[in-house]
Structure formats: structure tokens, C-alpha cells
Protein backbone atom coordinates (compact mmCIF):
# COMPACT_ATOMS: atom_id res chain seq x y z
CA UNK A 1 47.33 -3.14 -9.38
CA UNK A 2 46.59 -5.04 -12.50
CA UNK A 3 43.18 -5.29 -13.86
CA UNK A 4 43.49 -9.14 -13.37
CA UNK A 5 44.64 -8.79 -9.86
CA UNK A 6 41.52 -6.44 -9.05
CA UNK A 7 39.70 -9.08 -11.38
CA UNK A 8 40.83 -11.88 -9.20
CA UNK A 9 40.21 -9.88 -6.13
CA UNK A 10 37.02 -9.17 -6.12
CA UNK A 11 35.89 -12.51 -7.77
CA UNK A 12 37.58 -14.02 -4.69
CA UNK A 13 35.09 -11.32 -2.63
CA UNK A 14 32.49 -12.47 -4.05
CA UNK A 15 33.21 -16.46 -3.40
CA UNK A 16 33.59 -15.77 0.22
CA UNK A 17 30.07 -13.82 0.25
CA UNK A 18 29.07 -16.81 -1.64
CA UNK A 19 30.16 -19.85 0.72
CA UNK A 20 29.45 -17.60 3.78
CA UNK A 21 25.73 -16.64 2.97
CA UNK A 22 25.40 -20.74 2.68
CA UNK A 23 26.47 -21.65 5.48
CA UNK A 24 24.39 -19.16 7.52
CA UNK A 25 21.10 -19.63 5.38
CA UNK A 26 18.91 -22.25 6.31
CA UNK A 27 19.12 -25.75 4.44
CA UNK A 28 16.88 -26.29 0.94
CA UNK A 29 13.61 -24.54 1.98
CA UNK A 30 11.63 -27.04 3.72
CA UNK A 31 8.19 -25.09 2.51
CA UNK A 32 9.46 -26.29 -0.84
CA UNK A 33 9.38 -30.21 0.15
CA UNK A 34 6.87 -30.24 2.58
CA UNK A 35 3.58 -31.25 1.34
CA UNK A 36 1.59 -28.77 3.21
CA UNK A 37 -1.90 -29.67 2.00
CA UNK A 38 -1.10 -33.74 3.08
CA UNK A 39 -4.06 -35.30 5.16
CA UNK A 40 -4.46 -37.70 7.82
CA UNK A 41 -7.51 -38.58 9.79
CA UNK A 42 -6.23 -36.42 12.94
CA UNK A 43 -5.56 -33.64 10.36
CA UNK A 44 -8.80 -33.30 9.41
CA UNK A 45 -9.92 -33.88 13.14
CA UNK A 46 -8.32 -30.29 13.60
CA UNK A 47 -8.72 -28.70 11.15
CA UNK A 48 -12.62 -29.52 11.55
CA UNK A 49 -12.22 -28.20 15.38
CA UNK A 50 -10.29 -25.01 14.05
CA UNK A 51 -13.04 -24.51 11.40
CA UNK A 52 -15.77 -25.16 14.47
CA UNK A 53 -14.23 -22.00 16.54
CA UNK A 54 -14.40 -19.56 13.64
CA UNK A 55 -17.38 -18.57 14.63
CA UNK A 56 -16.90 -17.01 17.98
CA UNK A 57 -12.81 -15.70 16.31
CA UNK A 58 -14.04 -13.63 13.55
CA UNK A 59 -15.98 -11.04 15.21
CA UNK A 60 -12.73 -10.95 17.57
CA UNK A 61 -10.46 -10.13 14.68
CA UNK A 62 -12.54 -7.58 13.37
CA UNK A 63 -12.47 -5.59 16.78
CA UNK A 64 -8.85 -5.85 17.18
CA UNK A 65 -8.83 -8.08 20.43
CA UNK A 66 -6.87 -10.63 18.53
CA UNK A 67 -4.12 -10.85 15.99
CA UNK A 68 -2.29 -13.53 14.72
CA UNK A 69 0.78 -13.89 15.34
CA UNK A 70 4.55 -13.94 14.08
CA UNK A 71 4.58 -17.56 15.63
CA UNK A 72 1.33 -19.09 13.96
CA UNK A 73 -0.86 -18.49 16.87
CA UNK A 74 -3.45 -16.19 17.84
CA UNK A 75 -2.81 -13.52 20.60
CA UNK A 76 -5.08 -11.44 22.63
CA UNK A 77 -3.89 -8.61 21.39
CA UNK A 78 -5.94 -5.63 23.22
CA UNK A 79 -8.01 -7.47 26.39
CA UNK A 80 -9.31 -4.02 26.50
CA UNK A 81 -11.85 -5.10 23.60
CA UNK A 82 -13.33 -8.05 25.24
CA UNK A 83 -15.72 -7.26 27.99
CA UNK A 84 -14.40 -8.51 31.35
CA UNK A 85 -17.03 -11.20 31.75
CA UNK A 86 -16.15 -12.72 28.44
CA UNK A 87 -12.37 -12.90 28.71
CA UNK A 88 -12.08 -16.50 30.28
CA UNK A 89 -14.37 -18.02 27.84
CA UNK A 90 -11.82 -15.90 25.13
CA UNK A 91 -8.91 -17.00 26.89
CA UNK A 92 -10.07 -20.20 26.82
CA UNK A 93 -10.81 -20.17 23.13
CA UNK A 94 -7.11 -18.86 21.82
CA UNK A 95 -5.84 -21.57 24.39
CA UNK A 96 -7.80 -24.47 22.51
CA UNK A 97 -6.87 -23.28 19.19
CA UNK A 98 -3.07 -22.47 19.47
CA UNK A 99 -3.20 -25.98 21.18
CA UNK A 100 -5.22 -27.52 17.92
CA UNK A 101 -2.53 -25.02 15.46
CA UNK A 102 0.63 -27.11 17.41
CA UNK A 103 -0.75 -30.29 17.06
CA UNK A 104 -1.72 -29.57 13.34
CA UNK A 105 1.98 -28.12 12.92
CA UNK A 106 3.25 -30.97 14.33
CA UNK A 107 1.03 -33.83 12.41
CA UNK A 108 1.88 -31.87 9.24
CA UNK A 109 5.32 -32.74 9.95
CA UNK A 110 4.76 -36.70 10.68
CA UNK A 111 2.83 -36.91 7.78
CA UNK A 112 5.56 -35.84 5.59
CA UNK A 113 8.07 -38.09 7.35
CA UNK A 114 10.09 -35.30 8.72
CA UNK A 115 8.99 -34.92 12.55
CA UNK A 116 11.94 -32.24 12.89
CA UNK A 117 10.29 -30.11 10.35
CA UNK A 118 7.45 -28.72 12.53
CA UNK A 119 9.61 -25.95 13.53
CA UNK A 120 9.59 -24.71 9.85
CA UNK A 121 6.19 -26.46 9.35
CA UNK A 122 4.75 -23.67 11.63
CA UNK A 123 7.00 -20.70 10.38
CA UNK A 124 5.68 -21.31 6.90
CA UNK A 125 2.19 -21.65 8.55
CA UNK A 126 2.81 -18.00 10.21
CA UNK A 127 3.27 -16.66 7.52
CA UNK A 128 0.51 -18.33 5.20
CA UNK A 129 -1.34 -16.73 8.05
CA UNK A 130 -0.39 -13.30 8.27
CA UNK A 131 -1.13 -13.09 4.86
CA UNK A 132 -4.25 -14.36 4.01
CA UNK A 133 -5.76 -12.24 6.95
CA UNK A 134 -8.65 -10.24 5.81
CA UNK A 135 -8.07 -6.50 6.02
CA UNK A 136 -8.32 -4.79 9.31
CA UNK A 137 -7.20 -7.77 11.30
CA UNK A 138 -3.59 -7.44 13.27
CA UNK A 139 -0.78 -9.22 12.49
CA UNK A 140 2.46 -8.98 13.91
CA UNK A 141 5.59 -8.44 11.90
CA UNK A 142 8.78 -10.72 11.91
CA UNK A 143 10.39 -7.90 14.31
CA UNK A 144 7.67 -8.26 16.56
CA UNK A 145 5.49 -4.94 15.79
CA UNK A 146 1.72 -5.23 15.31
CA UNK A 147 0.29 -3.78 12.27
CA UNK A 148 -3.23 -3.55 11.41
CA UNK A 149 -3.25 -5.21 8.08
């Protein structure tokens, strides 16, 4: 074999990797277009209702009851950690707030014109999430694992 033909070869290789990893990678980042910080008056509604519930989260992050995560919500992670008393009003907490997150998700989208974006709208979320946890808290992985960050 000629050094052009193994030349030509693997330049062909490398054009199939090429058009292959395109068509199986998502399309032009939406992160990159969507105008994440946009506001509307029912943004700021929920984000002000999010902000509200902080309060009673936090000190459930810190013990490791809850963990955000790989889907931009917040999980009861170990019930074990919330007394058995409290766990409706907890439950009812992470209900109302991954409720408020979807709706946020999904007015992010609208507000950037792109209704089919919350999808990647929330992914990008998930991960703004993950990692801007403070230290200690649990997130879980892209696989699915929980790690204490």
C-alpha cells in the first residue's frame, strides 16, 4: 500500500467519524442561544416562591435528606433523615418546588421563543445545579449515582 492510499484511507476514516459524530450529537447547543437569565413577570413569581422555600431546604441539604438531582429537581434522598412526623410537610415541600423548577423550565423556554427547548432548558438547569451546590450536599451523577459533593 502506497503512502497516499493509507493517506487517503485514513483521511476517509476520519470523514466518516466526522459526519457520524454529527449526526448523533445534539443540534447547536441550545445553552448557547438560550438566554437563561431572560425575565418575565411569572419568572420572577417563581423564582421569588423558590427563594421563599430556602429556608426550610437548606438545613435539609446539609443533613443529606435531599439532593438535587440529575433531572433539575430535588429528591428525598435518605427519608431516614427527616423525622417521621415531618416527612409530609417535606414531601410536600420538594413537591411544590420541583412543580415551581418545571414551570420555571418551561417559562424560560417561552420567553426565549423556543417552547421545545425546555427539555434542554432544564438539562442545562441540572447541571447549573449540581454544580453550584455548596459542599456536602448530594448530587446525583449523569449515570445516576449519588455523590456527596
Amino acid at each position: 500500500m502506497s503512502i497516499r492510499t493509507a493517506f487517503l484511507r485514513r483521511s476517509a476514516c476520519a470523514a466518516l467519524l466526522a459526519s457520524s459524530a454529527l449526526l448523533f450529537s445534539p443540534a447547536p447547543a441550545v445553552a448557547q442561544q438560550t438566554d437563561l437569565s431572560v425575565n418575565t413577570p411569572a419568572i420572577t413569581a417563581l423564582k421569588e416562591t423558590m427563594r421563599g422555600r430556602r429556608p426550610q431546604l437548606g438545613p435539609l441539604f446539609k443533613a443529606g435528606a435531599l439532593g438535587m438531582d440529575n433531572q433539575g429537581n430535588v429528591a428525598l434522598r435518605d427519608a431516614n433523615a427527616v423525622p417521621l412526623p415531618q416527612r409530609a410537610q417535606v414531601n410536600s415541600l420538594i413537591s411544590a418546588e420541583n412543580k415551581d423548577r418545571a414551570a420555571l423550565y418551561r417559562e424560560i423556554a417561552r420567553a426565549n421563543g423556543h417552547p421545545e427547548w425546555e427539555k434542554d432548558v432544564r438539562k442545562t438547569f441540572a447541571q447549573r445545579w449540581r454544580e453550584r451546590a455548596p459542599a456536602g450536599w448530594w448530587i446525583q451523577a449523569e449515570d445516576g449515582e449519588w455523590k456527596r459533593k
